[in-house]
C-alpha atoms as a PDB file:
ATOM      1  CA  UNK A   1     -75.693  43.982-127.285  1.00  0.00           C
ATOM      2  CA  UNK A   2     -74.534  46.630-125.173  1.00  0.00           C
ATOM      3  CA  UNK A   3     -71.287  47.921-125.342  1.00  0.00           C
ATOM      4  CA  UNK A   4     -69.532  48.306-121.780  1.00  0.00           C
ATOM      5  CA  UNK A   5     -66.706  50.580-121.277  1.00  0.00           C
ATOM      6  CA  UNK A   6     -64.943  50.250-117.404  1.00  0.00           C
ATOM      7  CA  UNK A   7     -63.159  53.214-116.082  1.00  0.00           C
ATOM      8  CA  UNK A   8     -60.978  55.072-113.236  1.00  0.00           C
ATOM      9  CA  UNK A   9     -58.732  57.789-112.547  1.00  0.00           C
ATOM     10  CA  UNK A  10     -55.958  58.984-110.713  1.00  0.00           C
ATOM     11  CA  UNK A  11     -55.431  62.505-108.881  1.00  0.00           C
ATOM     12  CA  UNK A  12     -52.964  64.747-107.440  1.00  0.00           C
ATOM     13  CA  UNK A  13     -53.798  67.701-105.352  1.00  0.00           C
ATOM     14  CA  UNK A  14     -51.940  70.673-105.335  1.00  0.00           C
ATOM     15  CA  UNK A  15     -49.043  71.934-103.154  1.00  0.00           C
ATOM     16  CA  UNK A  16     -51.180  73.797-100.600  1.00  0.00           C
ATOM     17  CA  UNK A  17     -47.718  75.608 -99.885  1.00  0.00           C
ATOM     18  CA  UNK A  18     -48.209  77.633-102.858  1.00  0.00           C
ATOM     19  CA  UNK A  19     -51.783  78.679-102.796  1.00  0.00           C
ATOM     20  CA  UNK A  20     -53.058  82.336-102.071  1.00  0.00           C
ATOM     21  CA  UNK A  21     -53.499  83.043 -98.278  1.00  0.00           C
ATOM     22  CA  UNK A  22     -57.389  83.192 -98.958  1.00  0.00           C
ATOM     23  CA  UNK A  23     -57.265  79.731-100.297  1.00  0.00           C
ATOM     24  CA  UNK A  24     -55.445  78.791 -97.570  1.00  0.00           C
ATOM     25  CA  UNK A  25     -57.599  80.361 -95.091  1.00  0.00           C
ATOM     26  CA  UNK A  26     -60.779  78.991 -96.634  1.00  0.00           C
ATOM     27  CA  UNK A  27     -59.011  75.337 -96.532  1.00  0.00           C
ATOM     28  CA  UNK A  28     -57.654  75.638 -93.405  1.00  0.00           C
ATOM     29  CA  UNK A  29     -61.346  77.326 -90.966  1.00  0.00           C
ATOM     30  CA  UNK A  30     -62.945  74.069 -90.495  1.00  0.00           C
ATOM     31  CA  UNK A  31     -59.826  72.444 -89.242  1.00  0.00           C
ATOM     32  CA  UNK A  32     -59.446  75.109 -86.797  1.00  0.00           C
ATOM     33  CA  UNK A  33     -62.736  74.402 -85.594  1.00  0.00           C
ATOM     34  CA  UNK A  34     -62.439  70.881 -85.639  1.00  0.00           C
ATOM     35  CA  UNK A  35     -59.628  70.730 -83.508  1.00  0.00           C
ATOM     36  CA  UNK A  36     -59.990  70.341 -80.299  1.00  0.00           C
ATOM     37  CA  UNK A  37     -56.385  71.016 -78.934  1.00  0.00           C
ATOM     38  CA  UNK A  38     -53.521  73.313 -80.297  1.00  0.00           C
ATOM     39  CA  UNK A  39     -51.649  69.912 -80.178  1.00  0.00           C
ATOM     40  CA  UNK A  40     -54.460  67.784 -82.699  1.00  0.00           C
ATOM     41  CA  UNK A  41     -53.804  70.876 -85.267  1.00  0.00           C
ATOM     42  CA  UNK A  42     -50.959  69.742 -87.340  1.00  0.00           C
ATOM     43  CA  UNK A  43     -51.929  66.363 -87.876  1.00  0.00           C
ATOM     44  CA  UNK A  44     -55.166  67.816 -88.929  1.00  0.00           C
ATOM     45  CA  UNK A  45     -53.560  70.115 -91.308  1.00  0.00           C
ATOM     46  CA  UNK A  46     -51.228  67.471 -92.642  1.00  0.00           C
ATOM     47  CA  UNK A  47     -54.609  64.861 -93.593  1.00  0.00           C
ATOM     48  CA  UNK A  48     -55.928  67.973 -95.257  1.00  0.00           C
ATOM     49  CA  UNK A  49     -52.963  69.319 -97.445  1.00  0.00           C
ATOM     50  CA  UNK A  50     -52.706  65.049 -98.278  1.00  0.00           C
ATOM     51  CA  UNK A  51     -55.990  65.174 -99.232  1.00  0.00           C
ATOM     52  CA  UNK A  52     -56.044  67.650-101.690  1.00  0.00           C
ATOM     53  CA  UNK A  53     -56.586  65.685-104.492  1.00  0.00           C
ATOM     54  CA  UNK A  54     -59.633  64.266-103.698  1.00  0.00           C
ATOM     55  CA  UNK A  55     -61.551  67.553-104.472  1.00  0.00           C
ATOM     56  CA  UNK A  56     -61.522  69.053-108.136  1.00  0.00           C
ATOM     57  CA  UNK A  57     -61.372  72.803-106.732  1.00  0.00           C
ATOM     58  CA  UNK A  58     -57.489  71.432-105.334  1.00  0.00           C
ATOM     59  CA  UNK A  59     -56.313  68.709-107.738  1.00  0.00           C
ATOM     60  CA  UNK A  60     -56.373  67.324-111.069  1.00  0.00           C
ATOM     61  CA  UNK A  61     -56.237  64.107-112.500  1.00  0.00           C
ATOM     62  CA  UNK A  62     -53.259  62.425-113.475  1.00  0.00           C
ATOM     63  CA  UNK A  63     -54.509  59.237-115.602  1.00  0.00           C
ATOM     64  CA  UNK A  64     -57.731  57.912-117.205  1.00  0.00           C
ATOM     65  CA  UNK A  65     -58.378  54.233-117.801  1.00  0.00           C
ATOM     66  CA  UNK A  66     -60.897  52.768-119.742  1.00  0.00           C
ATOM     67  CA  UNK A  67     -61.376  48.955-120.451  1.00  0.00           C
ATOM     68  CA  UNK A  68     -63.862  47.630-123.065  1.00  0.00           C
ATOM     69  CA  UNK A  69     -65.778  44.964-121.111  1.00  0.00           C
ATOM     70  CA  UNK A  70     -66.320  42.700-124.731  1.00  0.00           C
ATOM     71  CA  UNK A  71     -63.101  43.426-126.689  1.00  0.00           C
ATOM     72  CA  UNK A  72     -60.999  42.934-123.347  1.00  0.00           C
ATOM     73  CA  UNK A  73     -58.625  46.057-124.481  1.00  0.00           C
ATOM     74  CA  UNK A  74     -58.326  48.597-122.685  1.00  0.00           C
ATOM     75  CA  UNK A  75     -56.106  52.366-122.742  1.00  0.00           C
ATOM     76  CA  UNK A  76     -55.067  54.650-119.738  1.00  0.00           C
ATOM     77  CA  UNK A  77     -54.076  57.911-120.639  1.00  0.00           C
ATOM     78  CA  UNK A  78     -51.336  59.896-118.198  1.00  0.00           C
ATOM     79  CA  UNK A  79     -49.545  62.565-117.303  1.00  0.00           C
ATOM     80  CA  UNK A  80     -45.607  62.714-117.756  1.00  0.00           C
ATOM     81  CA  UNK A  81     -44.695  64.134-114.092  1.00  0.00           C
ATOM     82  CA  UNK A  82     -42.859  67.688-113.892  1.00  0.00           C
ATOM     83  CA  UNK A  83     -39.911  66.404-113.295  1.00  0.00           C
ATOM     84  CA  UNK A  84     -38.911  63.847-115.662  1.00  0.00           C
ATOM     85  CA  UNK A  85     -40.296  63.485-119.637  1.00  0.00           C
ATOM     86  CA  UNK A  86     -42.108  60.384-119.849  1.00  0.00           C
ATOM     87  CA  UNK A  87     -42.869  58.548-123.069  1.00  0.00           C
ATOM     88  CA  UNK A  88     -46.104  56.358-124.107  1.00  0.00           C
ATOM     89  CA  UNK A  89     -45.435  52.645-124.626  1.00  0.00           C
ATOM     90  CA  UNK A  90     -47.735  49.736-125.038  1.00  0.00           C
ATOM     91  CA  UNK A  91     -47.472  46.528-122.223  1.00  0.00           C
ATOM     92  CA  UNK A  92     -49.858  43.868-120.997  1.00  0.00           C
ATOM     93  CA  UNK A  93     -52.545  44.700-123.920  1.00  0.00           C
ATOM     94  CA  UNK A  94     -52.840  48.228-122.780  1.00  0.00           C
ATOM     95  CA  UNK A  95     -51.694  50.749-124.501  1.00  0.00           C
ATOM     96  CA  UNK A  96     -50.266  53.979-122.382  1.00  0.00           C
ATOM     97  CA  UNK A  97     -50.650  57.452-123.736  1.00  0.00           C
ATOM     98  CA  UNK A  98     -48.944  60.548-122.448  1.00  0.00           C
ATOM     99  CA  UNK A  99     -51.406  63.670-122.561  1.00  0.00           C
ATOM    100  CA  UNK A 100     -52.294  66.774-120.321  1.00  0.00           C
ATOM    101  CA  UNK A 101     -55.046  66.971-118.308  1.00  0.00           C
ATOM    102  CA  UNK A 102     -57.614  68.714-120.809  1.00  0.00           C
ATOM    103  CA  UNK A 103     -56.225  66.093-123.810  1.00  0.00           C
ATOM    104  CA  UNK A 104     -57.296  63.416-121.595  1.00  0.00           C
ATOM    105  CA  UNK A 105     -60.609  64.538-120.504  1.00  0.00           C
ATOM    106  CA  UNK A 106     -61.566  65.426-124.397  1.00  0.00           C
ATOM    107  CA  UNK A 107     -60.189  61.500-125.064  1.00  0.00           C
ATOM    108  CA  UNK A 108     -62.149  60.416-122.369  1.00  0.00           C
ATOM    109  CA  UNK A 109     -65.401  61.812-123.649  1.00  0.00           C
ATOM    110  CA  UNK A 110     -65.088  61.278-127.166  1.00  0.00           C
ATOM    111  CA  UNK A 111     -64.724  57.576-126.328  1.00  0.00           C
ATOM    112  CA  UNK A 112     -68.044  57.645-123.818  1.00  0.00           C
ATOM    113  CA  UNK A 113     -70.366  58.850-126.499  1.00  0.00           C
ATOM    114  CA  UNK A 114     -69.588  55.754-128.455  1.00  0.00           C
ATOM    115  CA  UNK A 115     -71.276  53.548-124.884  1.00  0.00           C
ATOM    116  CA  UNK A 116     -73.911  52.597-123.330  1.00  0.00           C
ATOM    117  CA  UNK A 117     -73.222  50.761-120.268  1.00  0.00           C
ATOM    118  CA  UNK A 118     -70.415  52.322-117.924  1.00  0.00           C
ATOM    119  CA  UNK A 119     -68.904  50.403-114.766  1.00  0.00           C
ATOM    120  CA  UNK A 120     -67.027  52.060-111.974  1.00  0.00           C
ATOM    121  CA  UNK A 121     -66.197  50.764-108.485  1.00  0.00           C
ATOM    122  CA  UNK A 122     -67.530  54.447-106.366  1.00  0.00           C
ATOM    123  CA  UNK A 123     -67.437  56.450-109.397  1.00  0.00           C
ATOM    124  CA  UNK A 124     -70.805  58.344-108.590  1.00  0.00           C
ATOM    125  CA  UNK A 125     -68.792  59.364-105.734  1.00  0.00           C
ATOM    126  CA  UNK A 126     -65.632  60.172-106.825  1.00  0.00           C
ATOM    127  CA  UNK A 127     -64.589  59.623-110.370  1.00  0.00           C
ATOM    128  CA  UNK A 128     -67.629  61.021-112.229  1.00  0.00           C
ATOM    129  CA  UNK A 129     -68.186  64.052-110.171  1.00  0.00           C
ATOM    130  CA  UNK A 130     -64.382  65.086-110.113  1.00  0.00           C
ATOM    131  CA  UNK A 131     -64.266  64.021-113.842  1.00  0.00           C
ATOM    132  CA  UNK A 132     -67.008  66.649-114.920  1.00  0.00           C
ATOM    133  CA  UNK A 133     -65.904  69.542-112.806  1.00  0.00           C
ATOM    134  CA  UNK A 134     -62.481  69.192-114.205  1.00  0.00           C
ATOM    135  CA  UNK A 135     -64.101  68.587-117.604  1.00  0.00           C
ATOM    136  CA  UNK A 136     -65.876  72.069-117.251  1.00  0.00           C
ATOM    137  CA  UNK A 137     -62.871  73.959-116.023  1.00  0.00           C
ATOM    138  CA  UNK A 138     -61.320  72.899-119.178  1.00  0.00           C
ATOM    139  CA  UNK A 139     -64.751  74.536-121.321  1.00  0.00           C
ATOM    140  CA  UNK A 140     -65.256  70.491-122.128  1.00  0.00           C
ATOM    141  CA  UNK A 141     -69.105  69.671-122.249  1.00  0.00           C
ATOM    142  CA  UNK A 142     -69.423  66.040-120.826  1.00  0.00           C
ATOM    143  CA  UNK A 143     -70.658  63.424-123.703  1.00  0.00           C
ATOM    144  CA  UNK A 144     -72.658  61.508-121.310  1.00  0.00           C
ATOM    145  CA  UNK A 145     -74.353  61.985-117.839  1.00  0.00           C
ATOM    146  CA  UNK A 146     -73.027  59.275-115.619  1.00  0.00           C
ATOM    147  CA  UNK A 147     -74.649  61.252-112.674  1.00  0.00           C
ATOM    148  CA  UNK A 148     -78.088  60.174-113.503  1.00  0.00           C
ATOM    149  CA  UNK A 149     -80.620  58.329-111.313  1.00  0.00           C
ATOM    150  CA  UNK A 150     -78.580  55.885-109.487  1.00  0.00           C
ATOM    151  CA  UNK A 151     -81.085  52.885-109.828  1.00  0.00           C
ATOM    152  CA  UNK A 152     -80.132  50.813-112.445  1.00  0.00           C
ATOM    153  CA  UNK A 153     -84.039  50.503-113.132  1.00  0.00           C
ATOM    154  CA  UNK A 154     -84.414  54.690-113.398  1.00  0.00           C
ATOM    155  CA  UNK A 155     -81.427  55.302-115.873  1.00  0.00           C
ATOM    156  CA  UNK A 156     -81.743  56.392-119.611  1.00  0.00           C
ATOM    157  CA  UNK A 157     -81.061  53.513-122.262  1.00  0.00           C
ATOM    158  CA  UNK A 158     -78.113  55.728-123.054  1.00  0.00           C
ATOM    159  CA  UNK A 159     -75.900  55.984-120.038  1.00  0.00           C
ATOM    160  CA  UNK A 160     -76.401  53.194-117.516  1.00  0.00           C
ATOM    161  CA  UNK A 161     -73.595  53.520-114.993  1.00  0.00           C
ATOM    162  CA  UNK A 162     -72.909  50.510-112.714  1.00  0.00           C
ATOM    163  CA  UNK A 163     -71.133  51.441-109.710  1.00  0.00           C
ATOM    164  CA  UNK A 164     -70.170  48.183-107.856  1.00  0.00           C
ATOM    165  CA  UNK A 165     -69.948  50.238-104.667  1.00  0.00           C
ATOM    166  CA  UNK A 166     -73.408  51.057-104.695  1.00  0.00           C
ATOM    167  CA  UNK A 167     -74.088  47.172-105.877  1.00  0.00           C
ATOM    168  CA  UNK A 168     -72.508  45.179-104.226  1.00  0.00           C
ATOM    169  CA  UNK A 169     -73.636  47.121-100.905  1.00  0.00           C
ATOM    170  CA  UNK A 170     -77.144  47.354-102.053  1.00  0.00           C
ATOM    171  CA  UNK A 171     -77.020  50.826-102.126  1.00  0.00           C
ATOM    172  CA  UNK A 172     -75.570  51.221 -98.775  1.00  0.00           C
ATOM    173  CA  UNK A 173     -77.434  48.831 -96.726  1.00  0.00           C
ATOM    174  CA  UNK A 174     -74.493  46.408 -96.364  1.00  0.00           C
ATOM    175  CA  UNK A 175     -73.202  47.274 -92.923  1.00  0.00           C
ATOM    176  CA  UNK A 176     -69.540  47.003 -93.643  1.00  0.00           C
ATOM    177  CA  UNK A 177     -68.986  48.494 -96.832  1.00  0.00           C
ATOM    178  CA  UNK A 178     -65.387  47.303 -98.269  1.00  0.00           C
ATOM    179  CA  UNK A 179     -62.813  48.948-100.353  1.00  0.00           C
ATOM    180  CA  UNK A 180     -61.970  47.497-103.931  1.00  0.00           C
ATOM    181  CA  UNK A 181     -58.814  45.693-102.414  1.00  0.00           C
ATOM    182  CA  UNK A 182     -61.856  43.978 -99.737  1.00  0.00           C
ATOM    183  CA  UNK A 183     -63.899  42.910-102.778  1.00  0.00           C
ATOM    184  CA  UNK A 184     -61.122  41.661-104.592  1.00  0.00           C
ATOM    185  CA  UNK A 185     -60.198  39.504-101.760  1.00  0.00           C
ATOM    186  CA  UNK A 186     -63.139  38.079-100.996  1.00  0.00           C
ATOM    187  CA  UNK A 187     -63.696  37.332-104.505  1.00  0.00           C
ATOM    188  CA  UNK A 188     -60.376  35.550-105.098  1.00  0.00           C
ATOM    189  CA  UNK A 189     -59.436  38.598-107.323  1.00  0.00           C
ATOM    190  CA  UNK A 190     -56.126  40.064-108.111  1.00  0.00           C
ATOM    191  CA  UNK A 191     -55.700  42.869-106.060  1.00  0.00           C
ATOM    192  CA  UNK A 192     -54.381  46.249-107.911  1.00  0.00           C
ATOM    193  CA  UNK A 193     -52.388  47.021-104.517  1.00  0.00           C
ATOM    194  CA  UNK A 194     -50.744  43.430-105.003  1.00  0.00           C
ATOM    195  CA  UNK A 195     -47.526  44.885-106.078  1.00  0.00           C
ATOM    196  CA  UNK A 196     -47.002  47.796-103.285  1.00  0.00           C
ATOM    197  CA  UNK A 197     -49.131  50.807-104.704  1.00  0.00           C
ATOM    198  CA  UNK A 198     -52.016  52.734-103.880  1.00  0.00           C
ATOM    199  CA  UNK A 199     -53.749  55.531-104.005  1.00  0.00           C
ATOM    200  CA  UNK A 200     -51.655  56.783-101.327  1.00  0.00           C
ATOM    201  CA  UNK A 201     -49.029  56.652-103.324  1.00  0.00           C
ATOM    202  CA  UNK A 202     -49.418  58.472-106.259  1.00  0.00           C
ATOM    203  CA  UNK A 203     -49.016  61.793-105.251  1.00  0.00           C
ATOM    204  CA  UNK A 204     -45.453  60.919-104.760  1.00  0.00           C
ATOM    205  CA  UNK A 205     -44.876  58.563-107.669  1.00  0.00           C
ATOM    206  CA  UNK A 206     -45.770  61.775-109.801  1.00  0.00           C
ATOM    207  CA  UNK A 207     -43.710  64.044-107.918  1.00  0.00           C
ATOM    208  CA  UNK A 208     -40.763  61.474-107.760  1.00  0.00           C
ATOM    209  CA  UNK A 209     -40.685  60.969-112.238  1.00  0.00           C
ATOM    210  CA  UNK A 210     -43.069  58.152-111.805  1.00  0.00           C
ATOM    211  CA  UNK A 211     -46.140  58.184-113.678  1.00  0.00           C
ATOM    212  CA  UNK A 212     -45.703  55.121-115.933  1.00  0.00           C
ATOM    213  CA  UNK A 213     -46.067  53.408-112.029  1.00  0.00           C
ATOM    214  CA  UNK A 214     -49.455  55.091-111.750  1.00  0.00           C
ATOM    215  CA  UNK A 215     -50.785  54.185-114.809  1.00  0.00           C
ATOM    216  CA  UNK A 216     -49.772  50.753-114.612  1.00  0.00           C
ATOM    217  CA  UNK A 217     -51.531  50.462-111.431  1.00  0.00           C
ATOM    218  CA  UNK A 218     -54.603  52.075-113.072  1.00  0.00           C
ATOM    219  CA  UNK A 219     -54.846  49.473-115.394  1.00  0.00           C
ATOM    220  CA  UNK A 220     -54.323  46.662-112.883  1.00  0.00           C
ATOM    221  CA  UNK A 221     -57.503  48.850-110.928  1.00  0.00           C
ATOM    222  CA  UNK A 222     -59.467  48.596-114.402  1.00  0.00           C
ATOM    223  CA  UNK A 223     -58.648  44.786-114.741  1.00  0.00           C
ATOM    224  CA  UNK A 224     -59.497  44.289-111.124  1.00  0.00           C
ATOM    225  CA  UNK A 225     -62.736  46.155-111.698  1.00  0.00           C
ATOM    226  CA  UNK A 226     -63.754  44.186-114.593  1.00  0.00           C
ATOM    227  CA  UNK A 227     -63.553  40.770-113.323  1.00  0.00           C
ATOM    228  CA  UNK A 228     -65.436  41.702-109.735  1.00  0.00           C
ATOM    229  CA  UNK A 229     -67.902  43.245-112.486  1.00  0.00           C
ATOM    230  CA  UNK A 230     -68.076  40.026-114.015  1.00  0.00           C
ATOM    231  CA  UNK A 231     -68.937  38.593-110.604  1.00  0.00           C
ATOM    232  CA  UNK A 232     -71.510  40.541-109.880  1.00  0.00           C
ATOM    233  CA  UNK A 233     -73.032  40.316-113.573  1.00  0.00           C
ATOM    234  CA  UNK A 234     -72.924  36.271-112.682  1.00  0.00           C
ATOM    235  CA  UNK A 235     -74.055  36.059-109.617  1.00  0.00           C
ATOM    236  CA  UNK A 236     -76.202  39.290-108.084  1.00  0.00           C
ATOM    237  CA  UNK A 237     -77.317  41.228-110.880  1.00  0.00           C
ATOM    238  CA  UNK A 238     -81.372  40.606-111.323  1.00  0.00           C
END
């Protein structure tokens, strides 16, 4: 039987504000290129410093979930924002652990080693990429490689990542590709932006004393993730 372990994280970039001018420079070339009017520039500028978090080399993740597909339990691990002490608690069957950054990546990986099968919605991507660079800047050594061959068929017995993105679009051949909020719908799942929150948001929920908010809507991501898993596993899965 193999054991399935669902995951996602959360990220924050950094305040580009406070970055060296070369950083800034670097960050800021392609935009100046890009634009095509003095006038185009600052909302340009504004996407990028709002996007910071999307790259490892800017941001850093704020919360881990993981959900064991058989036991139905599942964990997410968070930051306590800068600017109010936040405590762990336990709601819904998930239990929520306050840890840094490197605590949570070491957590993270200890708990991979002990699975075979890994499920993501766009985590070759986004989650497993960012989640080993940040692993490495810490001097962590990844337990697993969740990068390997994409095709279900080509990956070793020991790490077989299922990334609904790349499933349920047949690897990109779907013409319209979706979101997870897109799948959910059409599915007749449970949303995880349902109650207000994205991943918009959560730049500002940590800045604002908020991070119990973004891991509670990490684990309603995880739950969401599970049960279009469980979709797919019923019904396109060969």
């Amino acid at each position: 039987m193999r054991h399935t372990l669902i995951f996602d994280i959360e990220t924050v970039g950094e305040d580009f504000d406070t970055l060296d001018e070369t950083s800034q420079d670097v960050l800021t070339r392609w935009i100046k290129k890009k634009s095509e009017s003095d006038e185009r520039y600052p909302g340009a500028l504004a996407d990028m410093k709002n996007g910071m978090g999307f790259s490892p080399l800017t941001g850093q993740i704020v919360a881990i979930g993981i959900y064991d597909g058989e036991r139905e339990k599942g964990a997410v691990y968070f930051q306590s924002s800068p600017q109010k002490e936040e405590k762990s608690f336990e709601e819904n069957g998930y239990r929520f652990t306050v840890m840094n950054e490197k605590e949570m990546l070491q957590k993270f990986w200890d708990i991979a080693e002990k699975y075979d099968t890994f499920v993501t919605f766009n985590g070759r991507q986004f989650d497993v990429p960012f989640l080993m660079v940040r692993s490495a800047v810490h001097g962590i050594r990844p337990s697993k490689n969740l990068l390997a061959n994409r095709y279900l068929n080509a990956q070793p017995g020991n790490a077989r990542h299922i990334d609904l993105f790349d499933q349920l679009t047949f690897y990109g051949a779907l013409r319209r590709k979706g979101g997870l909020h897109l799948w959910c719908r059409a599915f007749g799942i449970a949303s995880p932006k349902a109650q207000g929150v994205d991943g918009d948001d959560v730049k500002a929920l940590f800045e604002n004393g908020k991070s119990a908010n973004i891991a509670r809507y990490n684990a309603r991501d995880l739950r969401a993730t599970y049960e279009l898993y469980m979709k797919y596993n019923q019904f396109l899965q060969f």
